[in-house]
Protein backbone atom coordinates (compact mmCIF):
# COMPACT_ATOMS: atom_id res chain seq x y z
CA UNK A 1 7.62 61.15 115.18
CA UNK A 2 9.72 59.20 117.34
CA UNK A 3 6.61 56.39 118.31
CA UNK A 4 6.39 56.50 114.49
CA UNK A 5 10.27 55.48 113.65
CA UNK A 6 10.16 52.91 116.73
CA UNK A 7 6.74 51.17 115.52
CA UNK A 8 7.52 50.92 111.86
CA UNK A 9 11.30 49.46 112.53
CA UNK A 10 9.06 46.92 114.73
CA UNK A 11 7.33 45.91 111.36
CA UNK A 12 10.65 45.58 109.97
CA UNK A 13 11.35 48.75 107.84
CA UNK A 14 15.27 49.53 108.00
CA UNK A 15 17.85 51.94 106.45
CA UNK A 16 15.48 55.23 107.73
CA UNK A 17 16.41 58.40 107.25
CA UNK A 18 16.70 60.90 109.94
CA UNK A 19 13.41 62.79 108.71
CA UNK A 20 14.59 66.63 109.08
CA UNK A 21 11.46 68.08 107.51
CA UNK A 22 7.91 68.26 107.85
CA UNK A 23 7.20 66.69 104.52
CA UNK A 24 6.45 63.50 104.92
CA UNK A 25 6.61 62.54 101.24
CA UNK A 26 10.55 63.11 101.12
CA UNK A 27 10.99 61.79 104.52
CA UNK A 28 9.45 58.27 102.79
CA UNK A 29 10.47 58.83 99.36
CA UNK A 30 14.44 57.58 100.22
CA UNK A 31 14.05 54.31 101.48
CA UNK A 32 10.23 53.15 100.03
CA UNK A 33 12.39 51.68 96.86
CA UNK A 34 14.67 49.56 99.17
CA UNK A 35 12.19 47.05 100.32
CA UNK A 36 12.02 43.79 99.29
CA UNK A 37 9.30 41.19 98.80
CA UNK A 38 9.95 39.87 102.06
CA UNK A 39 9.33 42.64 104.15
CA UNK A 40 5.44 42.96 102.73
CA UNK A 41 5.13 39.26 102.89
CA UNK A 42 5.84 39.72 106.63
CA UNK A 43 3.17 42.86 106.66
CA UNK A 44 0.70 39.98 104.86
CA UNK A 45 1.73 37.82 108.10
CA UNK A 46 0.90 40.46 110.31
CA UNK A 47 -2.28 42.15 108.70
CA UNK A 48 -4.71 41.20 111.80
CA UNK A 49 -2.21 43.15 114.32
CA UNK A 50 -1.48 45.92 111.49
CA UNK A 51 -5.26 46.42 111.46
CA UNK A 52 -5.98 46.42 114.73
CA UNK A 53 -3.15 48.95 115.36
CA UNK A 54 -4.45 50.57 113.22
CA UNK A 55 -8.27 50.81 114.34
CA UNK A 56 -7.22 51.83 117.76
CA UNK A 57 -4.66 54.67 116.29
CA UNK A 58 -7.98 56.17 114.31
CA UNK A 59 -10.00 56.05 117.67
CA UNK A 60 -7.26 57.95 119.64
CA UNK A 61 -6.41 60.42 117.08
CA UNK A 62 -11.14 60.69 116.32
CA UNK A 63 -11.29 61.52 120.25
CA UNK A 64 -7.86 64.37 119.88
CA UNK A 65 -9.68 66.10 117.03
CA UNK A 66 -12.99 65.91 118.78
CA UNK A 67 -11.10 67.66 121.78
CA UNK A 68 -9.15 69.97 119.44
CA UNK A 69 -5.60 69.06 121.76
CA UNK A 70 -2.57 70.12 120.87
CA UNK A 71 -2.06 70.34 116.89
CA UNK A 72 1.55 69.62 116.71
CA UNK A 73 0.66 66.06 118.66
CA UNK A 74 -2.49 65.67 115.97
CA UNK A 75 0.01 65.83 113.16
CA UNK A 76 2.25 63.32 114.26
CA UNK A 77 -0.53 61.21 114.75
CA UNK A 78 -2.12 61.78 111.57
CA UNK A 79 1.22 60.61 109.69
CA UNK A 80 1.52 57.56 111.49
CA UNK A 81 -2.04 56.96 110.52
CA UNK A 82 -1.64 57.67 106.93
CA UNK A 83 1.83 56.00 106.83
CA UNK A 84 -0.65 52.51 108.47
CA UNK A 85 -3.27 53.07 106.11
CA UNK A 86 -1.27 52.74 102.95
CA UNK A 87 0.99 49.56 104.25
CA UNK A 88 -2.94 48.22 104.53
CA UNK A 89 -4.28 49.65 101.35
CA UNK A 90 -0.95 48.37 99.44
CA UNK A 91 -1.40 44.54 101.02
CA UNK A 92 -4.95 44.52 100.40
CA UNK A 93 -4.36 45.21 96.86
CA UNK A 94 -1.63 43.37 95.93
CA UNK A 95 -1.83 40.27 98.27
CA UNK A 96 -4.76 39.80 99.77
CA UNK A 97 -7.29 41.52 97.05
CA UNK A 98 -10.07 42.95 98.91
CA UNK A 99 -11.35 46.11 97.29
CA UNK A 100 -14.06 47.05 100.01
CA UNK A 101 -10.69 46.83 102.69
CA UNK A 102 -8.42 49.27 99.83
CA UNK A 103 -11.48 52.26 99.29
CA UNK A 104 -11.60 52.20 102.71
CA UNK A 105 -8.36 52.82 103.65
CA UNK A 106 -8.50 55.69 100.45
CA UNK A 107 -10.80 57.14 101.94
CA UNK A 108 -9.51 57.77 105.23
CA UNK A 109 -6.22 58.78 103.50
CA UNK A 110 -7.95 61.81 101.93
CA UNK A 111 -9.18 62.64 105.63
CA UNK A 112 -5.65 62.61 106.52
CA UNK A 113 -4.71 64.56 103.84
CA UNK A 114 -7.10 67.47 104.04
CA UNK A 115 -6.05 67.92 107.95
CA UNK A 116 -2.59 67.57 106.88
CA UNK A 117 -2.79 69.95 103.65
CA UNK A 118 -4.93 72.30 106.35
CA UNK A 119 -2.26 72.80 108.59
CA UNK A 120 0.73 73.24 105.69
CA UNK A 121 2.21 69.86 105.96
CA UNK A 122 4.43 69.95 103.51
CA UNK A 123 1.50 68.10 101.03
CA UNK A 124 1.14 69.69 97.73
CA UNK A 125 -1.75 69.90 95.70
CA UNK A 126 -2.49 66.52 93.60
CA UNK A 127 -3.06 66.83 89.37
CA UNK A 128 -6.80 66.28 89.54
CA UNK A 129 -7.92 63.10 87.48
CA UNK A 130 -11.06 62.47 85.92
CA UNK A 131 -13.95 60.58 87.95
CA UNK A 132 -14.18 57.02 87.26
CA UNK A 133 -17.92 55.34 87.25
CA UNK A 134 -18.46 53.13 90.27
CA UNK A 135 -19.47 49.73 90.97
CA UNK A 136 -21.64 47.49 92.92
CA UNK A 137 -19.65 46.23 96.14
CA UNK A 138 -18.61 42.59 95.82
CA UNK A 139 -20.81 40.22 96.36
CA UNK A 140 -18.74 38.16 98.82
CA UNK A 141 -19.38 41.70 101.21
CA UNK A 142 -23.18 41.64 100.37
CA UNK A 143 -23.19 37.75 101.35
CA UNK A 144 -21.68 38.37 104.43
CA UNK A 145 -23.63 41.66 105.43
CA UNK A 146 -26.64 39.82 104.56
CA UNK A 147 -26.41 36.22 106.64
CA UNK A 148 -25.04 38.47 109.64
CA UNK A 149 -28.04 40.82 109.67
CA UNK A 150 -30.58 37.82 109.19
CA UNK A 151 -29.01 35.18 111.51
CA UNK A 152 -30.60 36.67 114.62
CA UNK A 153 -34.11 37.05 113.32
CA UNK A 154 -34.18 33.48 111.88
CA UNK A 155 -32.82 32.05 115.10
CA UNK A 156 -35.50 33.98 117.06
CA UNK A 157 -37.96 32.45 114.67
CA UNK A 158 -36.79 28.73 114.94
CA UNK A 159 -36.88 29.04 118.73
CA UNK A 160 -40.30 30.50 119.14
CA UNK A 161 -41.45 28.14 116.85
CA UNK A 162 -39.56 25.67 119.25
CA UNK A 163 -41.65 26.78 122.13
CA UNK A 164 -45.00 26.49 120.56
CA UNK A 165 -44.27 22.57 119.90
CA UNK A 166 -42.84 21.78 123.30
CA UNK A 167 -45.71 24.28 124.66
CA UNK A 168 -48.47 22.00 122.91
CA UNK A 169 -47.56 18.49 124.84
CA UNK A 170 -47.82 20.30 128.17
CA UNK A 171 -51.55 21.96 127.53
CA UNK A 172 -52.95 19.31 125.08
CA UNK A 173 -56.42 19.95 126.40
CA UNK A 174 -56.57 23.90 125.00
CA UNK A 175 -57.95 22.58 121.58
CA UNK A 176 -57.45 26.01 120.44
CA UNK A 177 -53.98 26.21 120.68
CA UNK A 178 -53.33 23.05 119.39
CA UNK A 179 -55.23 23.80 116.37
CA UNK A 180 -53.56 27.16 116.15
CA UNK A 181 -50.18 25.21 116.04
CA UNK A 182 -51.27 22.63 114.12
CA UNK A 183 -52.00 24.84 110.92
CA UNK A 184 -48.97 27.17 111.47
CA UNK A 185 -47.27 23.81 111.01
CA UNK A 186 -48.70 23.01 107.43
CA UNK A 187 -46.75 26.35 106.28
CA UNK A 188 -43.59 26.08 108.77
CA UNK A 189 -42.72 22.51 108.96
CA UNK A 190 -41.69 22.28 105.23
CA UNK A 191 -39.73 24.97 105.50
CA UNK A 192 -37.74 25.51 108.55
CA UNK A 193 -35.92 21.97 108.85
CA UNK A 194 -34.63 23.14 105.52
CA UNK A 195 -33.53 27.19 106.03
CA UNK A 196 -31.38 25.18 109.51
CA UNK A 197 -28.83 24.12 107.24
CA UNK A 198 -29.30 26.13 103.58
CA UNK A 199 -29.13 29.25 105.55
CA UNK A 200 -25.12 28.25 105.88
CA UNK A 201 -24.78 27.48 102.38
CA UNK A 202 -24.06 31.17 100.51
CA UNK A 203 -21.40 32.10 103.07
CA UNK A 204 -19.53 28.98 103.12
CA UNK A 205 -19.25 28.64 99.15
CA UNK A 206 -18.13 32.18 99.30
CA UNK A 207 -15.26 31.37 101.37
CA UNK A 208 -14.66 28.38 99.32
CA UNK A 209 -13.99 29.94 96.54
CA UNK A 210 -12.25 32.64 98.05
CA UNK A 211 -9.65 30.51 99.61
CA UNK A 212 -9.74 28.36 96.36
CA UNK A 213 -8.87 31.46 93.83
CA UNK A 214 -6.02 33.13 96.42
CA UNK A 215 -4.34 29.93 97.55
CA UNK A 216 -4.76 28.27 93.69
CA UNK A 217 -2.19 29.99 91.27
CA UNK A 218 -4.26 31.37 88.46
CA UNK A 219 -4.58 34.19 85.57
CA UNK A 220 -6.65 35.47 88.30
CA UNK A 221 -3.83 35.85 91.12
CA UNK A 222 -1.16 38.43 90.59
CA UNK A 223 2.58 38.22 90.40
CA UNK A 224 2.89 39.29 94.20
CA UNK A 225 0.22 36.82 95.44
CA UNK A 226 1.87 34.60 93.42
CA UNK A 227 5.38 35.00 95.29
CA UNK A 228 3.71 34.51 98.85
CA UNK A 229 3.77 30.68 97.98
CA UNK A 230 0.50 28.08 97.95
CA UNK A 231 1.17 27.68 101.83
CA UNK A 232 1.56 30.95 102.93
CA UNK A 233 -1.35 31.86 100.86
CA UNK A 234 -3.76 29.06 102.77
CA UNK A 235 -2.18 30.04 105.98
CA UNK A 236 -3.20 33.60 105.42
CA UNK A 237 -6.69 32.66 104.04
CA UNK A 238 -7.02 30.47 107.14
CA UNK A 239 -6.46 33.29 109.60
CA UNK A 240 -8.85 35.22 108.07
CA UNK A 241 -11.78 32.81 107.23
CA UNK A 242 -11.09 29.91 109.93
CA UNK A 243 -13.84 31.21 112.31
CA UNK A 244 -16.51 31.11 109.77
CA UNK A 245 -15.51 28.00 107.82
CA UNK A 246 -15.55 26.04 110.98
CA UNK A 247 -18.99 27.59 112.27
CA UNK A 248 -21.04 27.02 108.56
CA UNK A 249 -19.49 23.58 107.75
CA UNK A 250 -20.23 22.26 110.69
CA UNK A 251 -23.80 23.97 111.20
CA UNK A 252 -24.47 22.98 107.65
CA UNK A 253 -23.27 19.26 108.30
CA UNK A 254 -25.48 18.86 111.13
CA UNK A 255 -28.25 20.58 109.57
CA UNK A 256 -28.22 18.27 107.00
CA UNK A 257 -27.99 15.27 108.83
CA UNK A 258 -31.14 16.19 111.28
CA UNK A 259 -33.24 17.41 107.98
CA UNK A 260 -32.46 13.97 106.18
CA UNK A 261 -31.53 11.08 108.08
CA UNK A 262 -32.51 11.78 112.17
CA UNK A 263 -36.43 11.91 111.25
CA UNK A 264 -39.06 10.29 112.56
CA UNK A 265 -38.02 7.07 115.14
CA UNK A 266 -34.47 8.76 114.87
CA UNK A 267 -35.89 12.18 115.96
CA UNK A 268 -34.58 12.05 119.69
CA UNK A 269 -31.42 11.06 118.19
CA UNK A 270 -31.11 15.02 116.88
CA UNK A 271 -31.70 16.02 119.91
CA UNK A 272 -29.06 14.84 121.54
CA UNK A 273 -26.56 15.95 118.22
CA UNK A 274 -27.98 19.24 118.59
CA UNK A 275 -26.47 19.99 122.10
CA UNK A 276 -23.26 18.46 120.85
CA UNK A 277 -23.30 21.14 118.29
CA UNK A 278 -24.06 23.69 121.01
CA UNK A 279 -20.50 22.45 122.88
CA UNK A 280 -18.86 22.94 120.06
CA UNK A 281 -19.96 26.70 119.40
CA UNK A 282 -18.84 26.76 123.28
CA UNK A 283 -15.65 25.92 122.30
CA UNK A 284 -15.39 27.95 119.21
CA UNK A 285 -16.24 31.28 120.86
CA UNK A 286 -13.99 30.21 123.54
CA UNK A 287 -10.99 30.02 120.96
CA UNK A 288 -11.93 33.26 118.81
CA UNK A 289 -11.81 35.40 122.32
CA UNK A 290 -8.83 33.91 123.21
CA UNK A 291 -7.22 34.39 119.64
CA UNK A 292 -8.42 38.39 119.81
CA UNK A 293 -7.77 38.93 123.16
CA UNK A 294 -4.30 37.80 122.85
CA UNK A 295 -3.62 40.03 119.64
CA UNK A 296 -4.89 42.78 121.67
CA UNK A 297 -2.37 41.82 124.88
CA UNK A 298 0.68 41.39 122.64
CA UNK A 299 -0.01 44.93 121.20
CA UNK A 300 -0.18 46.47 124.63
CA UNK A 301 3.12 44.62 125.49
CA UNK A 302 4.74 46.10 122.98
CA UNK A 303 3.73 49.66 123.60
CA UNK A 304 4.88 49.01 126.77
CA UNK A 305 8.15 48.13 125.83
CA UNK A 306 8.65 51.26 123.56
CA UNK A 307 7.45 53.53 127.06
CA UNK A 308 10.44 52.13 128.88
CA UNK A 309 12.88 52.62 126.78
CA UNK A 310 11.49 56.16 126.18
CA UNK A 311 12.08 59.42 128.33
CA UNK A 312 9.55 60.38 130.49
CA UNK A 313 9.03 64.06 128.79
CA UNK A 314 8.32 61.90 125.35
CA UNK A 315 5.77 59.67 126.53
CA UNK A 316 2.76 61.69 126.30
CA UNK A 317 1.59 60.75 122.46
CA UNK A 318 2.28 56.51 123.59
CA UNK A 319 0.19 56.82 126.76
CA UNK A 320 -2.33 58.55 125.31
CA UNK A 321 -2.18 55.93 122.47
CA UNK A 322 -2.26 53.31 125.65
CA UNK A 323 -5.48 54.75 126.97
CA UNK A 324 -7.19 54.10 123.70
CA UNK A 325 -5.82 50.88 123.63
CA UNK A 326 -7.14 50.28 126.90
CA UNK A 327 -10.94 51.20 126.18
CA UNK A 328 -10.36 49.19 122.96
CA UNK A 329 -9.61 46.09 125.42
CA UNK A 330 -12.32 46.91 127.88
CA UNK A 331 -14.92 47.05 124.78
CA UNK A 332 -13.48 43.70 123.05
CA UNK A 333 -14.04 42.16 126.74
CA UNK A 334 -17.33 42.88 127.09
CA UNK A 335 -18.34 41.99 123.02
CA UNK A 336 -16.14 38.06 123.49
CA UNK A 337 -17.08 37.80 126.66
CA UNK A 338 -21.05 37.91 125.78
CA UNK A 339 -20.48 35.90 122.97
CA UNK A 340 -19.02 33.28 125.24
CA UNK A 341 -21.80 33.23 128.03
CA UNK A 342 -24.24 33.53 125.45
CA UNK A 343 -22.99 30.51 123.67
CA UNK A 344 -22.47 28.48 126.81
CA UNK A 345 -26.19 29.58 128.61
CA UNK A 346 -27.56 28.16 125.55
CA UNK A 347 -25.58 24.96 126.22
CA UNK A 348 -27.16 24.38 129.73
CA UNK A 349 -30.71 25.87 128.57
CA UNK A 350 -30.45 23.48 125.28
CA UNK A 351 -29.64 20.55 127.81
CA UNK A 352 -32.87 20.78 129.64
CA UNK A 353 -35.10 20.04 126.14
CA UNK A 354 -33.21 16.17 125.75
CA UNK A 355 -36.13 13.92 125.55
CA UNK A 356 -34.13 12.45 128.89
CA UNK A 357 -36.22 15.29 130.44
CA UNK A 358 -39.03 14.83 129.20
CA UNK A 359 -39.91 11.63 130.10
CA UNK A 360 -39.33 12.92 133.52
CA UNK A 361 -41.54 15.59 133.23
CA UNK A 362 -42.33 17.50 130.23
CA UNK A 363 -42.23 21.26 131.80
CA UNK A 364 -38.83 20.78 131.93
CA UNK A 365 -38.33 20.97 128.18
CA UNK A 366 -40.90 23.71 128.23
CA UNK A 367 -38.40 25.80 130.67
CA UNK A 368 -35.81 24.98 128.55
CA UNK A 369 -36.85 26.66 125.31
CA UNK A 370 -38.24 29.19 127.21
CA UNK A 371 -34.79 29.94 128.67
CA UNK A 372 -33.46 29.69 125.50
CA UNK A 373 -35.75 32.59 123.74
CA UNK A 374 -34.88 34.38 126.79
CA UNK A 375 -31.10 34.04 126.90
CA UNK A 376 -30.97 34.95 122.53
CA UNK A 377 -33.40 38.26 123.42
CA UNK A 378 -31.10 38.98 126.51
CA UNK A 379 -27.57 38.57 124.84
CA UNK A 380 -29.14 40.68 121.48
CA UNK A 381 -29.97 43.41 124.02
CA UNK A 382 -26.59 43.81 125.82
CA UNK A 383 -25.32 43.57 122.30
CA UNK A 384 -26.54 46.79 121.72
CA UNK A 385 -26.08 48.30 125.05
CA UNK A 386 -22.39 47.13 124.69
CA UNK A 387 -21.99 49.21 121.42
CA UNK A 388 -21.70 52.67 123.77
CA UNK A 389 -18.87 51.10 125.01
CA UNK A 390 -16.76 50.95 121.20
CA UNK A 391 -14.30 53.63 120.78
CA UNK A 392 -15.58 55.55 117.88
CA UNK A 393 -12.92 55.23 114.72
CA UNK A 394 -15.01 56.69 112.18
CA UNK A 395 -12.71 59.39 111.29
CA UNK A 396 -14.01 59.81 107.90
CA UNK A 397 -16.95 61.12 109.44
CA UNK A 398 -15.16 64.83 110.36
CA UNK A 399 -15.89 67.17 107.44
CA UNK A 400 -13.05 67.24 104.72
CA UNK A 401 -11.29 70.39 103.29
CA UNK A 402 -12.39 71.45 100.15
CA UNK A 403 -9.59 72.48 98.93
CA UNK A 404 -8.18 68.72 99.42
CA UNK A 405 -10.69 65.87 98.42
CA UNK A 406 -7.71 63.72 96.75
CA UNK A 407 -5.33 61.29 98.10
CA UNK A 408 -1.87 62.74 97.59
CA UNK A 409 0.72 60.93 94.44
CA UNK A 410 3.19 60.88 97.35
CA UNK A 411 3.92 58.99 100.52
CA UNK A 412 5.25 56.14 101.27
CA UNK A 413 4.50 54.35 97.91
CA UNK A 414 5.27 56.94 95.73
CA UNK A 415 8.32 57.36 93.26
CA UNK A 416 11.06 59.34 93.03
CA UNK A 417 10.96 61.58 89.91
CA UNK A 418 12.46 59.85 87.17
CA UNK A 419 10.02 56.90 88.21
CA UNK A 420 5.90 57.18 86.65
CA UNK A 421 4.20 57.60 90.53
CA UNK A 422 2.61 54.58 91.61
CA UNK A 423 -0.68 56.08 93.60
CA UNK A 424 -3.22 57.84 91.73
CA UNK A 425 -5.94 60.76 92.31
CA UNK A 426 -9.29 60.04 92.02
CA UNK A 427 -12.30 61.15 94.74
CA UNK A 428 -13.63 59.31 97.66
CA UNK A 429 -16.15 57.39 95.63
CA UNK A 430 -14.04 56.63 92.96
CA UNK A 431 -13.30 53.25 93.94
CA UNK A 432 -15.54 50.57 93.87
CA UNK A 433 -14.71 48.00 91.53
CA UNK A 434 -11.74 46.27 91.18
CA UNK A 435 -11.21 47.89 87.87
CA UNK A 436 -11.24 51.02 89.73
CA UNK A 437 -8.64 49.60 92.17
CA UNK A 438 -6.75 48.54 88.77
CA UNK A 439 -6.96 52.46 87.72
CA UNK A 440 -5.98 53.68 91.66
CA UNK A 441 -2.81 51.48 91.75
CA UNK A 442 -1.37 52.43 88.11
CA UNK A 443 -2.05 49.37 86.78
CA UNK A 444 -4.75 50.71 83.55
């Protein structure tokens, strides 16, 4: 309890009571009332730490119950989690609206719950509320899901395709082949200069209008977004879009260019833009692994700040909470680190297919969209193999007690008595639409 007190002071919480009881709900319930806009408008600020915090806690405290350790430590944990996971469900709501990010976070909170109802916490049982009829997720999610699982198969695609062409002025005497090419040409020539650059186009309106409708005051926007202010609002919508707004635009930019204008005499002119837009996705990776890895630094800092100025019998629950940390860092090393070879191999692979080259000799384009196949096959592959390597955080996963399957009216958002409670009970699957989220948060 005492990493709990220390890390939410850090986020700025004050006035806490000594907490002389198990239950957490009137442990929360004293001071929840006393905070002021400005303190979540500094959680807003930090959301990407928060999160990450966050992540990390659910992987430590995933690998404790896997291990069945000590169930006095588990508890502690498991309150700091669900303490975490309502700060994030409450932001998400209220400022940053994302409804996939708030059933999420619901749904772990019932996981909490039933561990914490299971081993007589202090929770009592929640009124039970009738089921509300799900939705379809938004389609800003589906958009995203979708252009991430089809990138790598359509870049495969444009490369091979790449091959065959380069592949075709180096054996111009197998007639067969040529032919071959020449006819998958009719069919892919009309429509692969074009899927380069529309490909981009769904996922970069999307975040468009996302950053349009939170940072643009609206009926749309509630009273709490509303008090962040029109430049606090971009900032945030910045940080959390930046990477992908500067990858589409400027994918979809070039794209367009090299479909429209750099054809025909201008076609070694694309070329030579195309490895330009390579170096840029160089640097881009570069600066998202920096960014991440330095969130990731800064929260191991501070953890190891709170162990010094703790006693050494105490320290248990943080370096445990350090070791996850650690594998976290390890794992986000290897993932930004592939992403930043992978990006810069393609670089010096892409440089070899300049028509430069091939006036020298044309095998040397031919090794360099070979190479290039190679490296995107390669750097899928240890994608994969990397994945053993994530700490598992799916703690929703472990089997739920049936005699809790609610989030609890309490915690740290809930009301005193006299006050109508602000968090509502509704199951797991409840919440889906942002009507749902409406019905969740009170506000029917």
């Amino acid at each position: 309890m005492d990493l709990l007190i220390k890390r939410l002071k850090n986020l700025g919480l004050t006035d806490i009571p000594a907490c002389k009881s198990k239950n957490l709900d009137a442990y929360f319930c004293q001071w929840e009332e006393q905070q002021t806009p400005l303190f979540y408008r500094r959680l807003v600020d930090q959301n990407h730490v928060i999160s990450l915090e966050y992540s990390v806690l659910k992987s430590q405290l995933t690998s404790e119950l896997k291990s069945a350790v000590n169930k006095e430590s588990i508890a502690h944990q498991l309150m700091f989690v669900f303490i975490l996971a309502q700060l994030l469900e409450y932001i998400n709501y209220f400022y940053l609206k994302t409804p996939k990010e708030v059933r999420r976070f619901r749904q772990d909170q019932d996981c909490y719950l039933s561990w914490l109802k299971k081993w007589d916490y202090g929770w009592e049982e929640p009124e039970k509320k009738k089921k509300l009829k799900g939705g379809k997720l938004a389609v800003s999610s589906k958009i995203r899901e979708l252009t991430s699982t089809v990138n790598w198969p359509r870049l495969l695609l444009i490369r091979i395709k790449r091959v065959l062409d380069v592949l075709t002025t180096v054996i111009e005497s197998n007639k067969a082949f040529t032919r071959f090419v020449f006819i998958m040409d009719k069919f892919s020539n009309p429509v692969l200069p074009y899927l380069a650059w529309a490909f981009y186009v769904p996922r970069l309106m999307t975040n468009l209008f996302l950053c349009f409708k939170h940072v643009f005051p609206g009926f749309w926007m509630s009273e709490e977004e509303k008090s962040l202010g029109w430049a606090f609002r971009l900032k945030t919508q910045l940080k959390r879009r930046w990477f992908e707004l500067a990858n589409d635009s400027v994918w979809l930019t070039i794209g367009v260019i090299n479909c429209f204008i750099l054809v025909g005499a201008l076609a070694p002119v694309a070329a030579y833009l195309t490895v330009a837009l390579y170096t840029f996705d160089v640097l881009l990776a570069g600066i998202r692994a920096y960014i991440e890895m330095s969130r990731l630094k800064h929260l191991k800092s501070q953890y190891a700040e709170i162990i010094k100025a703790t006693a050494s019998e105490d320290q248990h629950e943080i370096k445990a909470y350090q070791a996850s940390l650690n594998a976290r860092i390890k794992y986000e090393r290897l993932r930004l680190g592939l992403s930043v070879a992978t990006t810069s191999s393609l670089l010096l692979t892409m440089c070899l297919t300049l028509p430069f080259f091939a006036a020298i000799n044309p095998v040397i384009p031919l090794i360099g969209v070979i190479l290039v196949v190679a490296v995107s096959i390669v750097s899928y592959a240890l994608g994969k193999y990397f994945e053993r390597y994530k700490p598992d955080d799916k703690i929703s996963a472990f089997k739920k007690s049936k005699e809790v399957g609610r989030v609890s009216q309490k915690g740290i958002f809930a009301r005193s008595p006299k006050h109508q409670p602000l968090l509502r009970s509704h199951s797991e699957n409840d919440l889906k639409t942002e009507k749902d989220i409406e019905v969740r948060w009170g506000m029917e």
